[in-house]
Protein backbone atom coordinates (compact mmCIF):
# COMPACT_ATOMS: atom_id res chain seq x y z
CA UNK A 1 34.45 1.25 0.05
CA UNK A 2 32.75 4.28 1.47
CA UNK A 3 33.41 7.73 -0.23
CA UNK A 4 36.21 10.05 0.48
CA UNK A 5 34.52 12.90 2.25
CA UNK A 6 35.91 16.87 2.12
CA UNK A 7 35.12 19.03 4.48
CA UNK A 8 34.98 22.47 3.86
CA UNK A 9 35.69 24.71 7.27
CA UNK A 10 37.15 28.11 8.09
CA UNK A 11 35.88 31.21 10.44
CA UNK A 12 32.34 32.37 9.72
CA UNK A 13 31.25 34.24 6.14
CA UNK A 14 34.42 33.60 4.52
CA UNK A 15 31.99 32.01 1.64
CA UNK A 16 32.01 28.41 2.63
CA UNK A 17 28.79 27.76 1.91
CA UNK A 18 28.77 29.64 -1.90
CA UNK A 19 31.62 27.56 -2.21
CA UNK A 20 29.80 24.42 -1.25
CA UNK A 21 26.94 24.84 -3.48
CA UNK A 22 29.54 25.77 -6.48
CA UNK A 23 31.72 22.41 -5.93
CA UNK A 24 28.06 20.39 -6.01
CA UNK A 25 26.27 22.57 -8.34
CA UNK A 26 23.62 23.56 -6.94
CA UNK A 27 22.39 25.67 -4.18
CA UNK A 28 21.86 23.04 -1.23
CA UNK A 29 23.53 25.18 1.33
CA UNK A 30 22.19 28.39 2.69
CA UNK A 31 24.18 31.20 1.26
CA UNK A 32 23.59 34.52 3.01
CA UNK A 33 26.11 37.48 3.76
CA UNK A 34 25.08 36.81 7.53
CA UNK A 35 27.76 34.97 9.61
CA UNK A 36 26.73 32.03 11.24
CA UNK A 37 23.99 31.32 8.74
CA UNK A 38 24.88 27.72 8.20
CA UNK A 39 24.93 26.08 11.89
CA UNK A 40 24.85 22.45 11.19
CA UNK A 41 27.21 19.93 9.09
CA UNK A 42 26.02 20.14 5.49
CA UNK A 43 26.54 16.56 3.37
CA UNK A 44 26.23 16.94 -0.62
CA UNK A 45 27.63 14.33 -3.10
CA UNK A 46 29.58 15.43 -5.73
CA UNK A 47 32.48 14.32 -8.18
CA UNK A 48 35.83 14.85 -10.21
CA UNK A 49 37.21 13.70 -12.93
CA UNK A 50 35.50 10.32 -12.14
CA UNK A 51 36.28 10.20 -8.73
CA UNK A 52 33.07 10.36 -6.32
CA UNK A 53 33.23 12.24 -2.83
CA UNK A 54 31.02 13.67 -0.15
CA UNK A 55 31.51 17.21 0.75
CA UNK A 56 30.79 18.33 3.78
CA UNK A 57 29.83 22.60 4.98
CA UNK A 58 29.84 23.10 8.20
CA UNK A 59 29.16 26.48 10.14
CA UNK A 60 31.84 29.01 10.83
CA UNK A 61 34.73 28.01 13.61
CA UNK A 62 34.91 30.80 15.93
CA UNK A 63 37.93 29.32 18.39
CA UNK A 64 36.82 31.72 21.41
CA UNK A 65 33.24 32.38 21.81
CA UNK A 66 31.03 32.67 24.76
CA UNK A 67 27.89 32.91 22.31
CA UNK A 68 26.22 29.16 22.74
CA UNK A 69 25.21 28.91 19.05
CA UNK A 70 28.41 29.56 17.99
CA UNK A 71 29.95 27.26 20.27
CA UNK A 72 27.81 24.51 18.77
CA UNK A 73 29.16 25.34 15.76
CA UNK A 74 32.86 24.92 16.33
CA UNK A 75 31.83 21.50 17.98
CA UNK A 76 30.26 20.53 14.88
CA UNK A 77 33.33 21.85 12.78
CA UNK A 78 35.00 19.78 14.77
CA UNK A 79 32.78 16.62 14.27
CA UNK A 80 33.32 16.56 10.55
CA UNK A 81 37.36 17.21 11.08
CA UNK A 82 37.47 14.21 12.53
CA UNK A 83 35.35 12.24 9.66
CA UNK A 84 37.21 14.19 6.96
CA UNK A 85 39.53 12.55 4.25
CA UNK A 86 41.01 15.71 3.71
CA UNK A 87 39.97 19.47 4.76
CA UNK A 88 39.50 22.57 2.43
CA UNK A 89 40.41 25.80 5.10
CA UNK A 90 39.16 28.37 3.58
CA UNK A 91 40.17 31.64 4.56
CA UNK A 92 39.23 35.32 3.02
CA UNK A 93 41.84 37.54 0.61
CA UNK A 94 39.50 40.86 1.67
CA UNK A 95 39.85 40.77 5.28
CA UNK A 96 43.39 39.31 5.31
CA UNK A 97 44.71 36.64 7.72
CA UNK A 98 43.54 37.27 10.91
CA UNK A 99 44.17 35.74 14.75
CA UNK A 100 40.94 33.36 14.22
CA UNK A 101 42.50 32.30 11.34
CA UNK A 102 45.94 31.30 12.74
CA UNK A 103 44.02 29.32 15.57
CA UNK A 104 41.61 27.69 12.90
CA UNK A 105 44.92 26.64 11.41
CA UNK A 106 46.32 25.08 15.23
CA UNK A 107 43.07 23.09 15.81
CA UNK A 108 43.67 21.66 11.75
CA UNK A 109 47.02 20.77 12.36
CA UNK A 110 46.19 18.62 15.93
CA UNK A 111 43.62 16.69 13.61
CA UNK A 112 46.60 15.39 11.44
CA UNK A 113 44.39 15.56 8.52
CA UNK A 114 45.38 16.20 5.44
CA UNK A 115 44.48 20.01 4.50
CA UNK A 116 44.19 22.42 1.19
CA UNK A 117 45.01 26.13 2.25
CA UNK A 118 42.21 28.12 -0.18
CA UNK A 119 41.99 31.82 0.06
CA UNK A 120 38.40 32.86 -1.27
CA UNK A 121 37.32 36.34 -2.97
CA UNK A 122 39.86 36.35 -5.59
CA UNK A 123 37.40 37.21 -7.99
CA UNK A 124 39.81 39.61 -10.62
CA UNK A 125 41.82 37.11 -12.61
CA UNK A 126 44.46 39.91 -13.40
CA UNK A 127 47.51 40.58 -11.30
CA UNK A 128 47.34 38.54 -7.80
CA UNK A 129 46.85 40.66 -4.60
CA UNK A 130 49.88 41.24 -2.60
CA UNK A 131 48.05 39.71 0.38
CA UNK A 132 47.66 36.73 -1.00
CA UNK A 133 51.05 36.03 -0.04
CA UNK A 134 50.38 36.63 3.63
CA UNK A 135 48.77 33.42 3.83
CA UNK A 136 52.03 31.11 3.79
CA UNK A 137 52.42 32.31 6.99
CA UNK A 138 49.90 29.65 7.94
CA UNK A 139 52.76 27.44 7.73
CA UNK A 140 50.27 24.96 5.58
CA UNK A 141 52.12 25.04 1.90
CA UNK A 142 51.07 26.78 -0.59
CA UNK A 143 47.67 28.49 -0.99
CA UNK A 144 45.28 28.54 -3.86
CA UNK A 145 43.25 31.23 -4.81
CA UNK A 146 39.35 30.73 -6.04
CA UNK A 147 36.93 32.56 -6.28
CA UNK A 148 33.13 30.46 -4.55
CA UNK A 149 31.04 33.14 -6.84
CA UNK A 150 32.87 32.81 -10.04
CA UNK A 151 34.33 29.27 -10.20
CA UNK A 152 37.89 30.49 -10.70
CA UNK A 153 40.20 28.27 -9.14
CA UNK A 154 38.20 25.31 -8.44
CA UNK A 155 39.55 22.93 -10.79
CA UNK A 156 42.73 23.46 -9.27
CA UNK A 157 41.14 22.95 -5.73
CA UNK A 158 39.86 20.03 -6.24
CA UNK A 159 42.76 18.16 -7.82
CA UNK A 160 44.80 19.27 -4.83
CA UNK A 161 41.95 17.10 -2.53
CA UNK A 162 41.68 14.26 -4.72
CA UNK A 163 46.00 13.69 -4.50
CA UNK A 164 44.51 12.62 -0.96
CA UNK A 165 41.98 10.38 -1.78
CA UNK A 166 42.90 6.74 -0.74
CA UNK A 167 43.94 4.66 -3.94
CA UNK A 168 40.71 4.02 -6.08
CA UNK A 169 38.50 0.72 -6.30
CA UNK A 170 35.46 -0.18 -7.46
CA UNK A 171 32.37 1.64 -6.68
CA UNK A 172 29.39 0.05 -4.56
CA UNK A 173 26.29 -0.06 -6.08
CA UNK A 174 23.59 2.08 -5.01
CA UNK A 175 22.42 1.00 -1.30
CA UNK A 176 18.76 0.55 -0.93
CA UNK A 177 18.66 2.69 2.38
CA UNK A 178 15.11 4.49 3.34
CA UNK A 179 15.63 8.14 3.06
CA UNK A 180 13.26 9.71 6.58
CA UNK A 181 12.34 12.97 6.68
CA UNK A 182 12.21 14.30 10.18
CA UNK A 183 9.75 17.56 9.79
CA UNK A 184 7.73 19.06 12.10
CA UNK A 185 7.21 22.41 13.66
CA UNK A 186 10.09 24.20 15.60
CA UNK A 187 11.23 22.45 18.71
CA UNK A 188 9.11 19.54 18.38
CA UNK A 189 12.14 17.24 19.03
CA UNK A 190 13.40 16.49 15.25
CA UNK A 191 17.45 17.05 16.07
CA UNK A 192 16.90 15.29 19.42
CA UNK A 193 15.43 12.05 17.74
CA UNK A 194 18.15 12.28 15.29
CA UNK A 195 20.77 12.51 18.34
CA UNK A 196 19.20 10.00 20.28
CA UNK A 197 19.16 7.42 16.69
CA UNK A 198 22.41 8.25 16.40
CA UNK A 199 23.90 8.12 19.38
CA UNK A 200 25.73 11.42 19.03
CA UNK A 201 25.37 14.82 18.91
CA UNK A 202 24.99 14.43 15.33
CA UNK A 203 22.96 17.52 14.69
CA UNK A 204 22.98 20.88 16.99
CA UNK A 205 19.65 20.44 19.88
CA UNK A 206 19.38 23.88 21.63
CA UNK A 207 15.87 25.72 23.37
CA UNK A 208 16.24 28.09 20.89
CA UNK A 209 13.25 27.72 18.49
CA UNK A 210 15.00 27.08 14.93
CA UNK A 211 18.60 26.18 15.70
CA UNK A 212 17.95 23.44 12.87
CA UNK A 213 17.75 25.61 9.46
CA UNK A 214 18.80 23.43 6.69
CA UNK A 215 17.77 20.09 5.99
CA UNK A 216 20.43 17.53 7.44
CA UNK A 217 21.31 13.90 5.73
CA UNK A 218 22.52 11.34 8.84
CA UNK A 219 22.83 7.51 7.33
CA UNK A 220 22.54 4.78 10.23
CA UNK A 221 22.31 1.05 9.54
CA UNK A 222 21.26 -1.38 12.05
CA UNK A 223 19.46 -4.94 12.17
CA UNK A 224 16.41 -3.11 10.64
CA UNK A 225 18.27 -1.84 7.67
CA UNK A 226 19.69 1.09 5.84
CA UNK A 227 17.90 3.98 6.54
CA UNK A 228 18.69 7.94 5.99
CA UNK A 229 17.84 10.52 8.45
CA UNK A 230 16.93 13.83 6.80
CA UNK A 231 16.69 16.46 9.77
CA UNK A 232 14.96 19.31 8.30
CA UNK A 233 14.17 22.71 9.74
CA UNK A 234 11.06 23.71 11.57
CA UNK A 235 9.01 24.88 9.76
CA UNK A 236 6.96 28.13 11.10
CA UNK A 237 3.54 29.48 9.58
CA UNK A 238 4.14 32.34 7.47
CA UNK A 239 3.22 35.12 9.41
CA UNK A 240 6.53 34.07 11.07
CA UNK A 241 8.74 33.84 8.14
CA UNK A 242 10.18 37.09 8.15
CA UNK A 243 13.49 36.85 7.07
CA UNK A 244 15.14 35.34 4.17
CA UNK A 245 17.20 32.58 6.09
CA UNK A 246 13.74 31.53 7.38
CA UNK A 247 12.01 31.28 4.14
CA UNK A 248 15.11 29.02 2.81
CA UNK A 249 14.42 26.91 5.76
CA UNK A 250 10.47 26.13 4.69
CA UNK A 251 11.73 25.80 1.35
CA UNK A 252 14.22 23.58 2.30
CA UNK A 253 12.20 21.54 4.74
CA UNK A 254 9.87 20.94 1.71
CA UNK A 255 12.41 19.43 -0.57
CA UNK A 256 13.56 17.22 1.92
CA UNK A 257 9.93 15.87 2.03
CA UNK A 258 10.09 15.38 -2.05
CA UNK A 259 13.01 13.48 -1.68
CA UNK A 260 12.45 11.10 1.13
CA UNK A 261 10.62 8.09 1.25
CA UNK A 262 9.52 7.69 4.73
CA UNK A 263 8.18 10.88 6.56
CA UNK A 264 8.24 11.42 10.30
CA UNK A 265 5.59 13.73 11.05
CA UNK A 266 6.84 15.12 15.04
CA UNK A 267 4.17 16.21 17.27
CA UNK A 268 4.75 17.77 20.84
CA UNK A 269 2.75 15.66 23.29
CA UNK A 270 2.61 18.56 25.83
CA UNK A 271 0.59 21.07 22.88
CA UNK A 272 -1.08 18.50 20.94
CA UNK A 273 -1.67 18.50 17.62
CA UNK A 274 -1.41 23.05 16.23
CA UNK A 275 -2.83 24.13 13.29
CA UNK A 276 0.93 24.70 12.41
CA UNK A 277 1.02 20.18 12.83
CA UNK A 278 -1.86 20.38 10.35
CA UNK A 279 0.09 22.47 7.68
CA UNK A 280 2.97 20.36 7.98
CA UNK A 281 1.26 16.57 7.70
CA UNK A 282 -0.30 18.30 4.64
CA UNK A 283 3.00 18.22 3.18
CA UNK A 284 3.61 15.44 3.58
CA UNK A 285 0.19 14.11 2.65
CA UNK A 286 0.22 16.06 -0.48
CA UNK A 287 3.41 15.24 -1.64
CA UNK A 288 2.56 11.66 -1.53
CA UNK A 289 5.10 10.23 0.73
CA UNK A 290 4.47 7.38 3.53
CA UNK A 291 4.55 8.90 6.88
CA UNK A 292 4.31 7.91 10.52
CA UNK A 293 2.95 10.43 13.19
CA UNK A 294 5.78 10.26 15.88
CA UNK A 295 4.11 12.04 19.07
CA UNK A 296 6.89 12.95 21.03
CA UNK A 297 8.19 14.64 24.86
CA UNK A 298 5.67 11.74 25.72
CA UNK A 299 7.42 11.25 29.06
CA UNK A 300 6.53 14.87 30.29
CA UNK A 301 3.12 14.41 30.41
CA UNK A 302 1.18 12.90 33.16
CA UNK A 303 -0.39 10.11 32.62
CA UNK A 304 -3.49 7.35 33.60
CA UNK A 305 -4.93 3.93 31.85
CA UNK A 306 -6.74 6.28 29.37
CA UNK A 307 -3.99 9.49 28.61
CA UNK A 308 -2.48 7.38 25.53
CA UNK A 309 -6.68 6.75 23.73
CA UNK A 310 -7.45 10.00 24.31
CA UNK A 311 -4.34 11.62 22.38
CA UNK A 312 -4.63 9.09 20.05
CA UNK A 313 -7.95 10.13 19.50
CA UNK A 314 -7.59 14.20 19.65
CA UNK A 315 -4.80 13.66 16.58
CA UNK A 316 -6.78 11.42 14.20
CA UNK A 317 -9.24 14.37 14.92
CA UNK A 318 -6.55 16.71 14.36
CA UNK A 319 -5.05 15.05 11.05
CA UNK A 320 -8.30 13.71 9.58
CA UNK A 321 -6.71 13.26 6.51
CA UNK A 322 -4.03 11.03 7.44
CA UNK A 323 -6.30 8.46 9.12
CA UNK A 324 -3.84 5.86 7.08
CA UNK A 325 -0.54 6.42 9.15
CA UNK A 326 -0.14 5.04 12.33
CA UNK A 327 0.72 6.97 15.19
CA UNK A 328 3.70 6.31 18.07
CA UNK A 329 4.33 7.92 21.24
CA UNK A 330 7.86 8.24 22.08
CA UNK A 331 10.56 10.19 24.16
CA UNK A 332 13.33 11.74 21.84
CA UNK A 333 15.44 12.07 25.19
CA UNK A 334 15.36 8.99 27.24
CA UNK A 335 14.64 6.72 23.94
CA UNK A 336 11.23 5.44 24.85
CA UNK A 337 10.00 3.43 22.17
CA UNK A 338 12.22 4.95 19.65
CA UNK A 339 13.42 1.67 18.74
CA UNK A 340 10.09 0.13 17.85
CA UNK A 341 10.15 3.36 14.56
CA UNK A 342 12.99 1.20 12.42
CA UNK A 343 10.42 -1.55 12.15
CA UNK A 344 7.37 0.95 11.10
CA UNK A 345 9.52 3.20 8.82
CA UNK A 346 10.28 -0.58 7.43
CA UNK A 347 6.70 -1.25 7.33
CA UNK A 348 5.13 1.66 5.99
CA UNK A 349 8.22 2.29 3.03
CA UNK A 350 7.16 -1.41 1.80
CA UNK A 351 3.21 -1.00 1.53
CA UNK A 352 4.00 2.44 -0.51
CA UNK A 353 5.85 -0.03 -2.67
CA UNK A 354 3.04 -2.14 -2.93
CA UNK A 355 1.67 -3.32 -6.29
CA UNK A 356 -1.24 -4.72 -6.60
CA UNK A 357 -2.63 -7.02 -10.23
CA UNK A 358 -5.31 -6.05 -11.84
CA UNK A 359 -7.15 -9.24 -11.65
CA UNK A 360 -7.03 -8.96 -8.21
CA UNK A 361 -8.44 -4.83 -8.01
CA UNK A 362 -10.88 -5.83 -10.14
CA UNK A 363 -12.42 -8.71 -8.05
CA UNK A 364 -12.57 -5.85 -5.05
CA UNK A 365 -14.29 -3.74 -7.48
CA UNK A 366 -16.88 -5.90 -8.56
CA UNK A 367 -17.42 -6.89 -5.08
CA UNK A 368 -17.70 -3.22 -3.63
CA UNK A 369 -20.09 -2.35 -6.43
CA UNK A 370 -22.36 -5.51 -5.43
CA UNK A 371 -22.68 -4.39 -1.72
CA UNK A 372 -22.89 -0.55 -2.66
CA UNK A 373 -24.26 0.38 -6.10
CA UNK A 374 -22.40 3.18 -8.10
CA UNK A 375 -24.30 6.32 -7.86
CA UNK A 376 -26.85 7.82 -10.28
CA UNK A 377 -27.73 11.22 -11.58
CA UNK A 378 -30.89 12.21 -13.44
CA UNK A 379 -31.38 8.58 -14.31
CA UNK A 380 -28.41 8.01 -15.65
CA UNK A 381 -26.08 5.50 -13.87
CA UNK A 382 -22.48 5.46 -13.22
CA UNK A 383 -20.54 2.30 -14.98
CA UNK A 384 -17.19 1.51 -14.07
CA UNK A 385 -15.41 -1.22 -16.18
CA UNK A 386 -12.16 -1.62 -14.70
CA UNK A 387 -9.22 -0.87 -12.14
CA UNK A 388 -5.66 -0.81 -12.67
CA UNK A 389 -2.34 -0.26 -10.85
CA UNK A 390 -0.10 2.98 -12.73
CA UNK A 391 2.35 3.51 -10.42
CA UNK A 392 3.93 3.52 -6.74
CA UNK A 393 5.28 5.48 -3.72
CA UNK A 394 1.90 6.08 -3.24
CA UNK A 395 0.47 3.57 -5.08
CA UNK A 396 -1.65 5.18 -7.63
CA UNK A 397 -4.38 3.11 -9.59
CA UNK A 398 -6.89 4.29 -12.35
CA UNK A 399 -10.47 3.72 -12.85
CA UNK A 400 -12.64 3.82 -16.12
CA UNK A 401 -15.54 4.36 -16.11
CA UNK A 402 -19.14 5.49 -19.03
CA UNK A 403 -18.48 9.52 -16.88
CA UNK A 404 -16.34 11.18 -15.01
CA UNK A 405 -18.95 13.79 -13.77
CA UNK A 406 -21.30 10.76 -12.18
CA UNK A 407 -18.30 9.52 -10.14
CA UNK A 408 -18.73 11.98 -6.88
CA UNK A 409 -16.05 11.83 -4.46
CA UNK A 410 -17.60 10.17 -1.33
CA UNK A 411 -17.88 6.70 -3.66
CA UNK A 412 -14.18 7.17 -4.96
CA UNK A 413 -13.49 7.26 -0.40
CA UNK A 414 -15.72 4.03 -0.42
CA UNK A 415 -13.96 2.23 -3.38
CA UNK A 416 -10.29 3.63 -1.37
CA UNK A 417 -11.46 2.07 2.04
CA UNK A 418 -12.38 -1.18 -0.08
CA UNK A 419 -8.77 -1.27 -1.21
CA UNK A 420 -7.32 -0.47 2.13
CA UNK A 421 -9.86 -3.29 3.67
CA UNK A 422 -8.27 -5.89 1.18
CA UNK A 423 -4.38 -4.94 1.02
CA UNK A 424 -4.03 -2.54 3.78
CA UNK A 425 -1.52 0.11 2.61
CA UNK A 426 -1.06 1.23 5.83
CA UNK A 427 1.13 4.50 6.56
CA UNK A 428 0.66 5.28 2.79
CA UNK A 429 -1.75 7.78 0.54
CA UNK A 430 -3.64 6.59 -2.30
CA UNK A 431 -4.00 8.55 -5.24
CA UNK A 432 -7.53 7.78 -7.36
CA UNK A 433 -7.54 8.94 -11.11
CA UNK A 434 -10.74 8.85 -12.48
CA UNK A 435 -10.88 8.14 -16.39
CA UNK A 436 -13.62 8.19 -18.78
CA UNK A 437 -13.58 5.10 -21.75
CA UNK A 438 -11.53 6.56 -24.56
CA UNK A 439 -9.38 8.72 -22.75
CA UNK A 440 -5.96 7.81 -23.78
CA UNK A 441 -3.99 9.44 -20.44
CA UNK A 442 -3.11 7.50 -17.98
């Protein structure tokens, strides 16, 4: 059975999100004393005395709002209601109940979801404030006081949601879904491809350059597989990053990257490939992770027999260093082509995964060093005895060799492109380690 998920919702910067990152234990959220920080739906995995659970942050419900941003935000609110087991409200002891809250309390009530009244910023654990009390008036039982920065109250919290939790049975094991990172620069289309995957307005898709600031987890299973979206952030150079909330985002962005398998590298068709694209692919290249360049808005620009060669051509130029990962030009908004990426993120996941014998790298090896000698320094000749397979996702094979200082880099690219000849390991990095005989790492 799936997990029972908790969803965590309330007006804005009544400390949802410190609460969040308290209940899961660390700070996944972003948690800054500026209301509608957190904009999307938040997913963290968590547990209680045994019993697992997804919780769920979502940005602060403002019932009546003109402002568009916050208006995506109460739909999203809304969204993860409706997929709730049961709903924390969490409400604020400092600035009292208020009017938002009493509506925040109408639209929980027409959900018919089970709800836990919390009122947050009871940080003294002497005598309780007299306003606590004001809270009842909610008409939904009794309140609990906690405190998101000191942990007070928790315990109790969360043994009033699990007396909701359907009856318990035995856990599935671990799925062996693809975790995607979505990154690219702002308003490349990440949150629209995510939308159009998932057929909903799953994550918030605005104009506004870096609507998207944390890094969003969206499972979807389909003939392909198991796969799980990670919509991250934009990220900006960092001239731009100016505020905190922004630096969160790169840094966020970037751990979404570490933890994926599979990254979607976005590109906007009508620019081309930015220095900005550069920085990001490097992420992604550095970090090791399979990727696919995804060049999207495709359908907005104007087109003849040659318009799809030539951009194919202007980014391997632009992302030299990612000649490996193949490239597909799609539209995030009508869904051109974005069917044919479950089959490459498939693809490209399973030759990261690739492992190769050693009997069989070594027959390359001896036959790349018969059509292209090693090279040679002052007379002395480079001698490489063997090749061997350490490790995966990127696959990551050693050499030995009589010198490490005769092995110059453009033969270690020759002996790479051998291995890429021979067992593709397309959409994947390589990593080389060059070892000299006797070294004992690996």
């Amino acid at each position: 059975m799936s997990k029972p998920i908790v969803a965590i919702v309330g007006r804005p910067n009544v400390g949802k999100s410190m609460l969040f990152n308290k209940l899961i234990g660390k700070r996944l959220s972003i948690v800054e004393d500026t209301p509608g920080v957190t904009r999307d739906r938040i997913y963290g995995e968590t547990d209680w005395n045994g019993r697992p659970f997804t919780l769920i942050d979502t940005g602060g419900i403002e019932p009546r709002t003109d402002n568009q941003i916050l208006a995506f935000m109460r739909d999203q609110a809304q969204i993860a209601i409706e997929n709730a087991t049961v709903i924390i409200f969490l409400t604020d002891i400092k600035t009292g109940l208020t009017a938002s809250d009493q509506e925040v309390a109408g639209m929980l009530l027409r959900s018919g979801k089970p709800i836990v009244l919390a009122v947050n910023k009871m940080d003294s654990t002497g005598a309780v404030n007299p306003d606590f009390y004001e809270f009842y008036n909610l008409g939904l039982g009794d309140p609990i006081a906690v405190s998101a920065v000191h942990g007070h109250g928790t315990g109790d919290l969360l043994d009033a949601c699990v007396q909701y939790f359907p009856p318990e049975e035995e856990e599935e094991e671990e799925d062996d879904a693809i975790k995607v990172a979505v990154i690219g620069k702002p308003n490349a289309g990440k949150s629209s491809l995510v939308n159009q995957i998932l057929g909903e307005e799953r994550v918030i898709v605005s104009d506004v350059a870096g609507t998207t600031r944390d890094a969003i987890d969206s499972r979807f299973t389909n003939d392909q597989g198991s796969f799980v979206f990670i919509d991250t952030a934009g990220l900006r150079r960092k001239s731009k990053v100016e505020e905190d909330i922004e630096r969160y985002s790169v840094l966020r962005a970037t751990m979404a990257i570490e933890r994926s398998d599979v990254c979607l590298i976005m590109i906007d068709a009508t620019e081309g490939v930015t220095e900005q694209d550069t920085k990001v692919a490097g992420l992604a290249h550095e970090a090791g992770k399979a990727s696919i360049i995804v060049v999207n808005k495709w359908d907005l620009v104007e087109k003849d027999d040659k318009t799809m060669d030539k951009m194919r051509q202007e980014v391997r130029n632009g992302l030299a260093f990612m000649t490996y990962a193949p490239i597909l030009f799609i539209s995030a908004k009508t869904g051109q082509r974005v069917n044919r990426l479950f089959e490459l993120i498939d693809y490209v996941s399973n030759q990261a995964s690739t492992r190769i014998t050693t009997g069989m790298l070594n027959n390359v090896l001896e036959d790349a060093q018969t059509r292209v000698q090693p090279p040679t320094d002052k007379g002395r000749r480079l001698k490489i005895y063997y090749m061997t397979q350490v490790g995966i996702r990127p696959p990551h094979f050693v050499i030995f060799c009589n010198d490490v200082r005769l092995f110059h880099f453009s033969y270690q690219r020759y002996l790479e492109n051998c291995i890429r000849n021979t067992f593709g390991l397309e959409g994947t990095p390589i990593v080389l380690s060059i070892r000299q005989k006797g070294d004992r790492e690996v």
